[in-house]
N, C-alpha and C. Protein backbone atom coordinates (compact mmCIF):
# COMPACT_ATOMS: atom_id res chain seq x y z
N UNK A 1 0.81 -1.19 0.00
CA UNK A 1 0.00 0.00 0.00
C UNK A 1 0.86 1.26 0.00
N UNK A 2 2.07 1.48 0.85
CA UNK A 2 2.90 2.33 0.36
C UNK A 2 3.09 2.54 -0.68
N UNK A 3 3.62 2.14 -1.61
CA UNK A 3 4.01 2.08 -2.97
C UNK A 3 3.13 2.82 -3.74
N UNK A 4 1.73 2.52 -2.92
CA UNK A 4 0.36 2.99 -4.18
C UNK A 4 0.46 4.41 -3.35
N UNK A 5 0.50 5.07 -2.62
CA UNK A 5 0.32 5.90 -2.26
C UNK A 5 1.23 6.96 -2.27
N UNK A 6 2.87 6.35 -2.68
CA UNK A 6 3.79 6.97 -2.99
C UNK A 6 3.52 7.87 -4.32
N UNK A 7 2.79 6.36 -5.45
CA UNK A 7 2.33 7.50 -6.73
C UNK A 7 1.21 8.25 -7.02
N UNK A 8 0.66 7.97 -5.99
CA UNK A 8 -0.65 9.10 -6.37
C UNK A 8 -0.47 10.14 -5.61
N UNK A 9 0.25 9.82 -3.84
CA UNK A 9 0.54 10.90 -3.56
C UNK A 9 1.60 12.52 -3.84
N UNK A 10 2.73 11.91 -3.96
CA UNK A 10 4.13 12.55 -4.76
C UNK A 10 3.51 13.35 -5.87
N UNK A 11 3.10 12.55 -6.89
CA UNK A 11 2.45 13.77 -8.03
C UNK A 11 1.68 14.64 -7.98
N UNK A 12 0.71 14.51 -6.98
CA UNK A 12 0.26 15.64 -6.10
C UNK A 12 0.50 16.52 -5.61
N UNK A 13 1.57 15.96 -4.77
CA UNK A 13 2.38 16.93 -3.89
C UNK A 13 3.00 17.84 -4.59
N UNK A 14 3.87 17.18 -5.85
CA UNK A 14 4.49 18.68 -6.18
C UNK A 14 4.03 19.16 -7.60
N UNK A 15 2.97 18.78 -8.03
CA UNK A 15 1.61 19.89 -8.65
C UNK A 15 1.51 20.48 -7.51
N UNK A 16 1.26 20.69 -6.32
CA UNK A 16 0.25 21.25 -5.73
C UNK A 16 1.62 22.40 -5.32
N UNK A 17 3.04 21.83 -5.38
CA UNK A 17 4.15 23.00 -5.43
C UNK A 17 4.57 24.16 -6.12
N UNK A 18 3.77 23.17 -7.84
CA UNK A 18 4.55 24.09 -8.49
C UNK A 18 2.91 24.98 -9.09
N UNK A 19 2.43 24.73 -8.48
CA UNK A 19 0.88 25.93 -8.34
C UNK A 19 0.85 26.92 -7.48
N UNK A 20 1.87 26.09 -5.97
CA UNK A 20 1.83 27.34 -4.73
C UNK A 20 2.80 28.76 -5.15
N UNK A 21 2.66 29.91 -4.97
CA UNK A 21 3.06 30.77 -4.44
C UNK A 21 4.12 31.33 -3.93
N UNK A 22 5.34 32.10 -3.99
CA UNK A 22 5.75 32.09 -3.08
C UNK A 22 5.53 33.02 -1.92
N UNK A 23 4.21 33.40 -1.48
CA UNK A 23 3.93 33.66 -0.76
C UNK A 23 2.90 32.56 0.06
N UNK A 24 3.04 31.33 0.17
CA UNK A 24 2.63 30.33 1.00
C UNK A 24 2.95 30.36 2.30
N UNK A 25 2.16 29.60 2.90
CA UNK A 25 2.19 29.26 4.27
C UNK A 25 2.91 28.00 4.50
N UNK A 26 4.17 27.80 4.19
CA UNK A 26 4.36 26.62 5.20
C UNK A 26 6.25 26.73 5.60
N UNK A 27 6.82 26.23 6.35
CA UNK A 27 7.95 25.72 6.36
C UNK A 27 8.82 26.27 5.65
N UNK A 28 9.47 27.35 5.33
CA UNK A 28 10.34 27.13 4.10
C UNK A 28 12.46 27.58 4.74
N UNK A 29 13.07 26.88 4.69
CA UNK A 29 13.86 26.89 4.97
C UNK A 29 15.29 26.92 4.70
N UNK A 30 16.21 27.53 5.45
CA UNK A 30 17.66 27.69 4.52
C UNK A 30 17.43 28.87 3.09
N UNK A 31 18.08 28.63 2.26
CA UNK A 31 18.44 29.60 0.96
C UNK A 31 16.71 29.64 0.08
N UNK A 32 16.20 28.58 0.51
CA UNK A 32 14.81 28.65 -0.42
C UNK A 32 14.17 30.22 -0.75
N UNK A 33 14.22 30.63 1.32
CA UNK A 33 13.31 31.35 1.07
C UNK A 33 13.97 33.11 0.95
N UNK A 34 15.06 32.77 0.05
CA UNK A 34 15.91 34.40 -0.24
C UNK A 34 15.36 34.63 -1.71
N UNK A 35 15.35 35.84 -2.03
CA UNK A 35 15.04 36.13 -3.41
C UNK A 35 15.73 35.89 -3.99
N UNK A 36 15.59 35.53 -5.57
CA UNK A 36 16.21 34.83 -6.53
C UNK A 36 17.06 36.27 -7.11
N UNK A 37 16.96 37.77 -6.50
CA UNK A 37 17.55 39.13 -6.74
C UNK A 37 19.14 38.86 -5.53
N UNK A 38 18.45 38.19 -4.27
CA UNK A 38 19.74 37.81 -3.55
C UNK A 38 20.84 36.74 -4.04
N UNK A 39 20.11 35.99 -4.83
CA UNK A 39 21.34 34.83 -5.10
C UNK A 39 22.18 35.60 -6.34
N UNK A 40 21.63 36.75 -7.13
CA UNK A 40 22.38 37.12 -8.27
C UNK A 40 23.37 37.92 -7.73
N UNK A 41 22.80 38.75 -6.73
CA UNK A 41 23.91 39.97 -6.12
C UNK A 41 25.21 38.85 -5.08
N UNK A 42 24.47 37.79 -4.40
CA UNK A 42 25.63 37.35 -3.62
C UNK A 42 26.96 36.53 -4.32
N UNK A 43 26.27 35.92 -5.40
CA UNK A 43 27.09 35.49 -6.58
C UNK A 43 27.67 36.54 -7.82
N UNK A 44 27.30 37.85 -7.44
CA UNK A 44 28.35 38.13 -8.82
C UNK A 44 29.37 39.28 -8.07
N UNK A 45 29.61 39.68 -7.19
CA UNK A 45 30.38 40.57 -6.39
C UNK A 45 31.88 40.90 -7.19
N UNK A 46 32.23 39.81 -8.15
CA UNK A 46 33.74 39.55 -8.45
C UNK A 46 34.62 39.61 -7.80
N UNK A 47 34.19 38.92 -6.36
CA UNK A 47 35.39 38.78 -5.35
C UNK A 47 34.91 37.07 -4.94
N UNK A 48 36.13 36.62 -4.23
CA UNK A 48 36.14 35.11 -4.22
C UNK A 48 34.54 34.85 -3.35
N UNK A 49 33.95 35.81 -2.70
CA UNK A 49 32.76 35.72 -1.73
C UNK A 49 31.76 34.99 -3.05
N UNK A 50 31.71 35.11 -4.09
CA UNK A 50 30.83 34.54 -4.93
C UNK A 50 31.05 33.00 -5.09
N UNK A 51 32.01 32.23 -5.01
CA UNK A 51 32.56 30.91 -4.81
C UNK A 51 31.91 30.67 -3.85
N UNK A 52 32.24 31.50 -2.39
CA UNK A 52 31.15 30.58 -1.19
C UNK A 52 29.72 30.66 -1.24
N UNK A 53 29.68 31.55 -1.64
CA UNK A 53 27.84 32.08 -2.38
C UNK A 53 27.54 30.86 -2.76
N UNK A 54 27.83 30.50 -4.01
CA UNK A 54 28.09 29.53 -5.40
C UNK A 54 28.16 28.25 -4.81
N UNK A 55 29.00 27.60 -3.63
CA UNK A 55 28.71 26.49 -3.22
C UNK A 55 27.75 26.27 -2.25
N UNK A 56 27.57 26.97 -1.36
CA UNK A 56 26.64 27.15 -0.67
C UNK A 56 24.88 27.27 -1.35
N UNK A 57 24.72 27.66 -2.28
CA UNK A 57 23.60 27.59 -3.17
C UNK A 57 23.21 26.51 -3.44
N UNK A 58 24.61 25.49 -4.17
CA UNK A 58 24.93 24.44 -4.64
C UNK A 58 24.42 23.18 -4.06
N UNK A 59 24.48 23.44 -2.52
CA UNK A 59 24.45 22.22 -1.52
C UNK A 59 23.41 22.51 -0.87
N UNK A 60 22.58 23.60 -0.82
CA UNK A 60 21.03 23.78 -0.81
C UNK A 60 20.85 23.09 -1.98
N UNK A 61 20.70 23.42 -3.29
CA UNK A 61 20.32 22.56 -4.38
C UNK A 61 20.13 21.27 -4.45
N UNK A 62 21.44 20.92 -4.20
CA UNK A 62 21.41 19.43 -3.50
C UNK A 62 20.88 18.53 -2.74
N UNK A 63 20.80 19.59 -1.80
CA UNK A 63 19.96 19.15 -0.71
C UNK A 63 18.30 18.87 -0.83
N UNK A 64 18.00 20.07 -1.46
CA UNK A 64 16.69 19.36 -2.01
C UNK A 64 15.93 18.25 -2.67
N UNK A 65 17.10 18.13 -4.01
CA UNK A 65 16.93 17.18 -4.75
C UNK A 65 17.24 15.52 -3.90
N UNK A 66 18.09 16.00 -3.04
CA UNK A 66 18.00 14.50 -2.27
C UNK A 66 16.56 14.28 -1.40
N UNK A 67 16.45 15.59 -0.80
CA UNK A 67 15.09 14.85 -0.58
C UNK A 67 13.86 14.89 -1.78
N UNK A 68 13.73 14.89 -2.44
CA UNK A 68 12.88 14.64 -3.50
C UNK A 68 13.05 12.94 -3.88
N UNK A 69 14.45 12.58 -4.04
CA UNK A 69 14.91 11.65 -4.73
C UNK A 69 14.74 10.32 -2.87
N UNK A 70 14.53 10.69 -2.10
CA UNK A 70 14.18 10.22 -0.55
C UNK A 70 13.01 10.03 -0.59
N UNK A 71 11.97 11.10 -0.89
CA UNK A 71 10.39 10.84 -0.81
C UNK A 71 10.33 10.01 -2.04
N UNK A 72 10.56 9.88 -3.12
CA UNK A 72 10.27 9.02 -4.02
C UNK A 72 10.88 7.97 -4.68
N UNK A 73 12.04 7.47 -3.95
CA UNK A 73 13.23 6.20 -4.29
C UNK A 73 13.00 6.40 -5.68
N UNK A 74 14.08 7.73 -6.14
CA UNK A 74 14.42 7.61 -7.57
C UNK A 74 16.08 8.78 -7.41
N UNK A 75 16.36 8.40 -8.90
CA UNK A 75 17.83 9.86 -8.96
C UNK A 75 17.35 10.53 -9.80
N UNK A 76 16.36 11.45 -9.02
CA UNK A 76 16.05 12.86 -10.36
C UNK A 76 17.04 13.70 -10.11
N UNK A 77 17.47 14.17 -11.38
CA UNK A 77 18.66 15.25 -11.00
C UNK A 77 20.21 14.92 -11.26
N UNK A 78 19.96 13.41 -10.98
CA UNK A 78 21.47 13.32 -11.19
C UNK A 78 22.28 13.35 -12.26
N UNK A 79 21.57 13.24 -13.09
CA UNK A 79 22.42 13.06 -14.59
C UNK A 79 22.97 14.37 -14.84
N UNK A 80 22.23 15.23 -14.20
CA UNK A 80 22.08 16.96 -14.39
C UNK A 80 22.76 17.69 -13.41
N UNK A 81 23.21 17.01 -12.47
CA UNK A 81 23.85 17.53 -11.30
C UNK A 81 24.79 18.55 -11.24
N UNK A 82 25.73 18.40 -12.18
CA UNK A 82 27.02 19.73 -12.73
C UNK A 82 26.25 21.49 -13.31
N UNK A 83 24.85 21.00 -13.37
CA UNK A 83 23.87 22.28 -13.79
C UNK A 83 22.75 22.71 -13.37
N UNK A 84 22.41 21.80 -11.87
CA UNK A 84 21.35 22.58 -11.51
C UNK A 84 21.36 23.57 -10.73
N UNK A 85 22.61 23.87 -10.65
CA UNK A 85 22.74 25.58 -9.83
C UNK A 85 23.37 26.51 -11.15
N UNK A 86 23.36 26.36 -12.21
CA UNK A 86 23.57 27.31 -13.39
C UNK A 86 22.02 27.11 -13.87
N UNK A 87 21.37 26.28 -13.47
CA UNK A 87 19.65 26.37 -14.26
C UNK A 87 19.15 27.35 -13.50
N UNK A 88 19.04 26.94 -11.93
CA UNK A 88 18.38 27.93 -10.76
C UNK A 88 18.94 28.92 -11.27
N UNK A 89 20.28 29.21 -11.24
CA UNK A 89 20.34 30.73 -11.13
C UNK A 89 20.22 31.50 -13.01
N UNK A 90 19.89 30.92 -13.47
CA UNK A 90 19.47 31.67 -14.81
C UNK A 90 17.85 31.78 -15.00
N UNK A 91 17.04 31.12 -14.15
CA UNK A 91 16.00 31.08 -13.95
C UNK A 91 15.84 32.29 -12.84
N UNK A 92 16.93 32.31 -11.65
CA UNK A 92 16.56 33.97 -10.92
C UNK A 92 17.00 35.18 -11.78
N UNK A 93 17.52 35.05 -12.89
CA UNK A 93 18.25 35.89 -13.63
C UNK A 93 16.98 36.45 -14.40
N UNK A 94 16.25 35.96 -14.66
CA UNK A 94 14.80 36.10 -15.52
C UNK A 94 13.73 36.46 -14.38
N UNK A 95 13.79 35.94 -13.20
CA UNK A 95 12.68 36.02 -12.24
C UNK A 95 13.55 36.52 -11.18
N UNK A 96 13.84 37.84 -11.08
CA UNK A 96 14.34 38.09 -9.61
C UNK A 96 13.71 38.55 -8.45
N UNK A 97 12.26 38.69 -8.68
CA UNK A 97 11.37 38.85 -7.55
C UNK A 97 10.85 37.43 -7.13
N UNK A 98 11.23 36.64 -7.92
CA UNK A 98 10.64 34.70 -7.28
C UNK A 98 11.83 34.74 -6.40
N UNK A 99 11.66 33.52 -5.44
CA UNK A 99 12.62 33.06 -4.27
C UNK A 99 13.30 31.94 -4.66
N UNK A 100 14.41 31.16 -4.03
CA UNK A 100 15.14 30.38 -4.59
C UNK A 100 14.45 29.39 -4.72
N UNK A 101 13.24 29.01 -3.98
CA UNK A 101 12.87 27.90 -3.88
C UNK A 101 11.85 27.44 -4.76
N UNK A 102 11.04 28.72 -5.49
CA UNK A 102 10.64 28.80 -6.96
C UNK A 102 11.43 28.56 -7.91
N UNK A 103 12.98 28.90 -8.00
CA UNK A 103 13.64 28.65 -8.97
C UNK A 103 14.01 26.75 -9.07
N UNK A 104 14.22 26.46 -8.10
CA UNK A 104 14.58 25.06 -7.87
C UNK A 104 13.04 24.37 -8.38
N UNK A 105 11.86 24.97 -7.95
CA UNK A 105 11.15 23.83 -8.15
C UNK A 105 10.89 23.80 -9.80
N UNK A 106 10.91 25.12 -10.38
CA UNK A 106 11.15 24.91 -11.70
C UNK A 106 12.60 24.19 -12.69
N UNK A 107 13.32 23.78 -11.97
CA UNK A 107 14.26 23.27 -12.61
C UNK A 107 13.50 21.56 -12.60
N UNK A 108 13.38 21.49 -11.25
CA UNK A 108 12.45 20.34 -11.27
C UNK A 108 11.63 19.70 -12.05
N UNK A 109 10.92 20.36 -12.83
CA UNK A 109 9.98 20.61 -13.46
C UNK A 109 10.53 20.16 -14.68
N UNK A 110 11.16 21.12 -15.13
CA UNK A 110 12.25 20.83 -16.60
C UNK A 110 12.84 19.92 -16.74
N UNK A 111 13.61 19.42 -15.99
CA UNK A 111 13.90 17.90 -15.86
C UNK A 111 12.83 17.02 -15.85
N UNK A 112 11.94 16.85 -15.50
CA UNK A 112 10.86 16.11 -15.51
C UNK A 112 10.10 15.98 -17.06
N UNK A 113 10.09 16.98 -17.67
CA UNK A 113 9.54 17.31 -19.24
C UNK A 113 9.81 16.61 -19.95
C-alpha cells in the first residue's frame, strides 16, 4: 500500500508546489526562502565571496533534490547535477522577484519534461 500511495501521492504533492506561491504558508527553509535578486547579487560581487555564495547555493540545491529523490526512491537530477545551480540561477536571472525555492522547483519541473 505504500508504494500505491507513494504515486498518487508525490504527483500531487508537487503539482500542488509548483501551483503554490511564493507567498505560502508553510515551512520554508535555509536559501529557499531568499530572493532569486539575492542569489544574483551574492554570486556576482567579483570577489572570491561569490565561490562561497556559489557552493553554498549548490548544496542547498542538492539538498533538495536529495530529498525529492528520498520521498520518491528515484535519482532525479542526477544526470544533471554539474547544472542545476547554473539552471536555478538563470532562472533567478529572468525572475528576480521569485525566491530560490521557486527557482529550484522549476528546474524540477524541466527535468521532468
Amino acid at each position: 500500500m505504500g508504494q500505491i500511495m507513494k504515486k498518487i501521492f508525490m504527483p500531487f504533492l508537487f503539482a500542488t508546489l509548483l501551483a503554490t506561491s511564493a507567498k505560502s504558508e508553510f515551512a520554508m527553509l535555509g536559501f529557499g526562502k531568499e530572493s532569486c535578486s539575492e542569489m544574483i547579487q551574492t554570486t556576482s560581487t567579483g570577489t572570491q565571496t561569490d565561490q562561497v555564495y556559489q557552493f553554498a547555493y549548490t548544496a542547498y540545491i542538492l539538498g533538495f533534490f536529495t530529498g525529492v529523490n528520498a520521498m520518491e526512491s528515484k535519482s532525479t537530477g542526477l544526470e544533471e547535477i554539474d547544472t542545476l545551480y547554473k539552471s536555478a540561477r538563470d532562472y533567478c536571472e529572468k525572475h528576480p522577484s521569485d525566491n530560490i525555492f521557486d527557482a529550484i522547483i522549476r528546474v524540477l519541473s524541466q527535468i521532468r519534461d
